[in-house]
Structures are given as structure tokens and as C-alpha cells.
C-alpha atoms as a PDB file:
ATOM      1  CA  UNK A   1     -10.294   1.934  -3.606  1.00  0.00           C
ATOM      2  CA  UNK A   2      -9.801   3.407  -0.082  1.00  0.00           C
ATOM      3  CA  UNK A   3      -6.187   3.046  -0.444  1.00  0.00           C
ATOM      4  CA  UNK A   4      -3.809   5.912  -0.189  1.00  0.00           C
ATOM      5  CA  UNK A   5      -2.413   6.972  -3.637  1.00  0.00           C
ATOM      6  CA  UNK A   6       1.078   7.108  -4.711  1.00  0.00           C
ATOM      7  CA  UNK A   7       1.616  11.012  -3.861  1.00  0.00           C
ATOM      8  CA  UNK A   8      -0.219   9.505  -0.324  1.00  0.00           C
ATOM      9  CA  UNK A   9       1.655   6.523   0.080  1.00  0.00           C
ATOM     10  CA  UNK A  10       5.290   8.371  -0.613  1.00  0.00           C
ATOM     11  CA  UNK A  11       4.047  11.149   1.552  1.00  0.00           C
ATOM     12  CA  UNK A  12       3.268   9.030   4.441  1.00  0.00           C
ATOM     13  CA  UNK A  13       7.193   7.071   4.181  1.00  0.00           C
ATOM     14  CA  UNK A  14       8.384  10.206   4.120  1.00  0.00           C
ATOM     15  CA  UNK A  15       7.165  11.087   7.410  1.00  0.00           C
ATOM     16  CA  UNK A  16       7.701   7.627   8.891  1.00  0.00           C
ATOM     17  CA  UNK A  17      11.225   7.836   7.626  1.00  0.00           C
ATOM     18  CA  UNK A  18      11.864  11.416   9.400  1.00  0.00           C
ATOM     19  CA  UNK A  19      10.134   9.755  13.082  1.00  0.00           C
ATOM     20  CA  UNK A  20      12.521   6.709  12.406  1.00  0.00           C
ATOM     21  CA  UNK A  21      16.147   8.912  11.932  1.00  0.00           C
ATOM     22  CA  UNK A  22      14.563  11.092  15.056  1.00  0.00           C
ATOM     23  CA  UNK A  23      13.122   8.275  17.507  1.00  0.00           C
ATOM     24  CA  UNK A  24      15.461   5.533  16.319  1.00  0.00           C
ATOM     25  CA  UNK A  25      12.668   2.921  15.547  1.00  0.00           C
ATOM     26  CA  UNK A  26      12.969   0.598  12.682  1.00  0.00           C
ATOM     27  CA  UNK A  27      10.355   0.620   9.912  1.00  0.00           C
ATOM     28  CA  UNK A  28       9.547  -2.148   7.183  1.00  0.00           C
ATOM     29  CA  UNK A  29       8.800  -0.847   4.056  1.00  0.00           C
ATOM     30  CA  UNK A  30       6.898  -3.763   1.812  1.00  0.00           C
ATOM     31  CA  UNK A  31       6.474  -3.806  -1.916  1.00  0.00           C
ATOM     32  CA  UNK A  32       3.398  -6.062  -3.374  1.00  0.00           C
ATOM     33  CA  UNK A  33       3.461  -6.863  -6.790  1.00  0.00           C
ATOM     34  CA  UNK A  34      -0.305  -8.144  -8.118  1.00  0.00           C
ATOM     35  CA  UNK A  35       0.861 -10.647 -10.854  1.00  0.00           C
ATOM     36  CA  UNK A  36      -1.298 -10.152 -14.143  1.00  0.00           C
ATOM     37  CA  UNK A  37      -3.517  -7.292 -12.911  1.00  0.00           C
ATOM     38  CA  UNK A  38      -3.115  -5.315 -15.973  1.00  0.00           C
ATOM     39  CA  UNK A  39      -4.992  -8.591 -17.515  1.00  0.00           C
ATOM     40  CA  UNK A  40      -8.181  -7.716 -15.100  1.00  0.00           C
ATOM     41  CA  UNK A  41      -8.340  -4.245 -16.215  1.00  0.00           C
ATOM     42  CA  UNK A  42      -8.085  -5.074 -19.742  1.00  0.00           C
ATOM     43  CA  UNK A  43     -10.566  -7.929 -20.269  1.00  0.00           C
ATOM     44  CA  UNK A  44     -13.183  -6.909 -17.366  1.00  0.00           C
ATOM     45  CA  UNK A  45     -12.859  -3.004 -17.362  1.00  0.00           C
ATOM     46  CA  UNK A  46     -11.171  -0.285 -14.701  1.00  0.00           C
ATOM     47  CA  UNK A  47     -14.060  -0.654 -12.162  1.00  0.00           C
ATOM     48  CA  UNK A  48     -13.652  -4.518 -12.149  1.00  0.00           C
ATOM     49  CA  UNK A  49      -9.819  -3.798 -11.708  1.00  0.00           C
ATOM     50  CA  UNK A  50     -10.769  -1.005  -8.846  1.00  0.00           C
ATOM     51  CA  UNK A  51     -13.285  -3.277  -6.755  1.00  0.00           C
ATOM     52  CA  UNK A  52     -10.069  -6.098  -7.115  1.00  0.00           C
ATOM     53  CA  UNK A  53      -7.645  -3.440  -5.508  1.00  0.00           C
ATOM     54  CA  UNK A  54     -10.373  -2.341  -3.270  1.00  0.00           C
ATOM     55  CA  UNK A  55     -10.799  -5.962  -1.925  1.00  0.00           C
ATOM     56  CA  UNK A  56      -7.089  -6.683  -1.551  1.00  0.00           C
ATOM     57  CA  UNK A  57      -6.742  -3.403  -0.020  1.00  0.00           C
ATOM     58  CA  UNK A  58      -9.824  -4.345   3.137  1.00  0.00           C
ATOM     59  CA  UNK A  59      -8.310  -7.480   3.249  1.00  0.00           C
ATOM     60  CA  UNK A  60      -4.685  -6.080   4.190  1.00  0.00           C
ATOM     61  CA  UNK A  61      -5.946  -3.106   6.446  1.00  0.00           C
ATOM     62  CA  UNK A  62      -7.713  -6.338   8.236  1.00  0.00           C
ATOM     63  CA  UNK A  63      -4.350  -7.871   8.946  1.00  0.00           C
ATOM     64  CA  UNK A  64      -2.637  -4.717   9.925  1.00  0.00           C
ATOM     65  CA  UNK A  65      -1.892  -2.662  12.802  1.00  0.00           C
ATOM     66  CA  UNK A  66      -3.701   0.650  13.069  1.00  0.00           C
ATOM     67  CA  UNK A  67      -0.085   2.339  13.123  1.00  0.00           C
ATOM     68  CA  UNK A  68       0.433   0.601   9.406  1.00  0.00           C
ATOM     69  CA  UNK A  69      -0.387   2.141   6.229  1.00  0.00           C
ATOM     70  CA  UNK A  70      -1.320   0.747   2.836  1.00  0.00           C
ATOM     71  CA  UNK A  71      -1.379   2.378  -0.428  1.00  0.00           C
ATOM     72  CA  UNK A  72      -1.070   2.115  -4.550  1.00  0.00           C
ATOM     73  CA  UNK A  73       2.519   2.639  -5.487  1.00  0.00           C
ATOM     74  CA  UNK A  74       1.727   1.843  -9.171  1.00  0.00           C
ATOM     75  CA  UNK A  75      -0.376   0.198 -11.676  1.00  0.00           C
ATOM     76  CA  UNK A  76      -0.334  -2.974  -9.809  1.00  0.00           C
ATOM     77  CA  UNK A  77       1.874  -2.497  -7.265  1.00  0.00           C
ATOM     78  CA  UNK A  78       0.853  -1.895  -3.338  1.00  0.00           C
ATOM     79  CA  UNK A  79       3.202  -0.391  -0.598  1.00  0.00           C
ATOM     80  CA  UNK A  80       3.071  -1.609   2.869  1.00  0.00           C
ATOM     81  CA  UNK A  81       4.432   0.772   5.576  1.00  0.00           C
ATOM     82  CA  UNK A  82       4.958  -0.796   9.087  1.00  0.00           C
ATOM     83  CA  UNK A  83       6.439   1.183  11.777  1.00  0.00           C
ATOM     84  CA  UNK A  84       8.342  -0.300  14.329  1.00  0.00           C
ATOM     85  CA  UNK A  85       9.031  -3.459  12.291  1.00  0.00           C
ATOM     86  CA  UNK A  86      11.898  -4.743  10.424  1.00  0.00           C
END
């Protein structure tokens, strides 16, 4: 999917979370839930269901910051990391 996985994702707001208590900036954590997406790997298959997260995924990397990260927390469920936001 090109997304970072969940041991990725967690790894990654780990280390933003240690810069933050050292350099003081804020970060914004964001949690995306994809309504129903179980449904699209059910009735069209897992690749279906991967080229959807893979999609969603270009789409938000597009709209972020190269300092921002975005990766699978869970089934359907995205994490949005932005440093120096709040």
C-alpha cells in the first residue's frame, strides 16, 4: 500500500513524541476511521481492499508536508502524524 504499518506508524510517534518533550514543538496526532472498509475486502477481495488503502494513502501523502507521516494503525484505520501542528 506504500503506507507505513502499524509497528511503522507507532515507531515513527514514538520518535516524534521523544523530539516533541526534547525541542518543545507540538505534534498532531490524527486518527482516520474508513467507514465500511471491511465491506470492500469482503465482497471485492484483499487486493481490491489494498489498491483502496493504497489510493487513500497517495491521496493524503499529496496533501501533506514532507515532515508528516501516514500509516495503517488497523484494519481500517489510518494514523496521521504531523509535527509541529496542533
Amino acid at each position: 500500500t506504500g503506507l507505513l504499518n502499524r509497528s511503522g506508524v507507532l515507531e515513527a510517534m514514538a520518535e516524534e513524541l521523544q523530539a516533541c518533550a526534547h525541542g518543545g514543538h507540538p505534534l498532531a496526532v490524527v486518527l482516520i476511521d474508513l467507514d465500511h472498509f471491511k465491506l470492500v475486502n469482503d465482497e471485492h477481495g484483499h487486493l481490491v481492499g489494498d489498491a483502496v488503502l493504497a489510493k487513500v494513502g497517495a491521496r493524503l501523502t499529496a496533501c501533506l508536508r514532507d515532515s508528516d507521516k501516514v500509516g495503517r494503525y488497523g484494519g481500517e484505520e489510518l494514523l496521521l502524524l504531523l509535527p509541529g501542528m496542533s
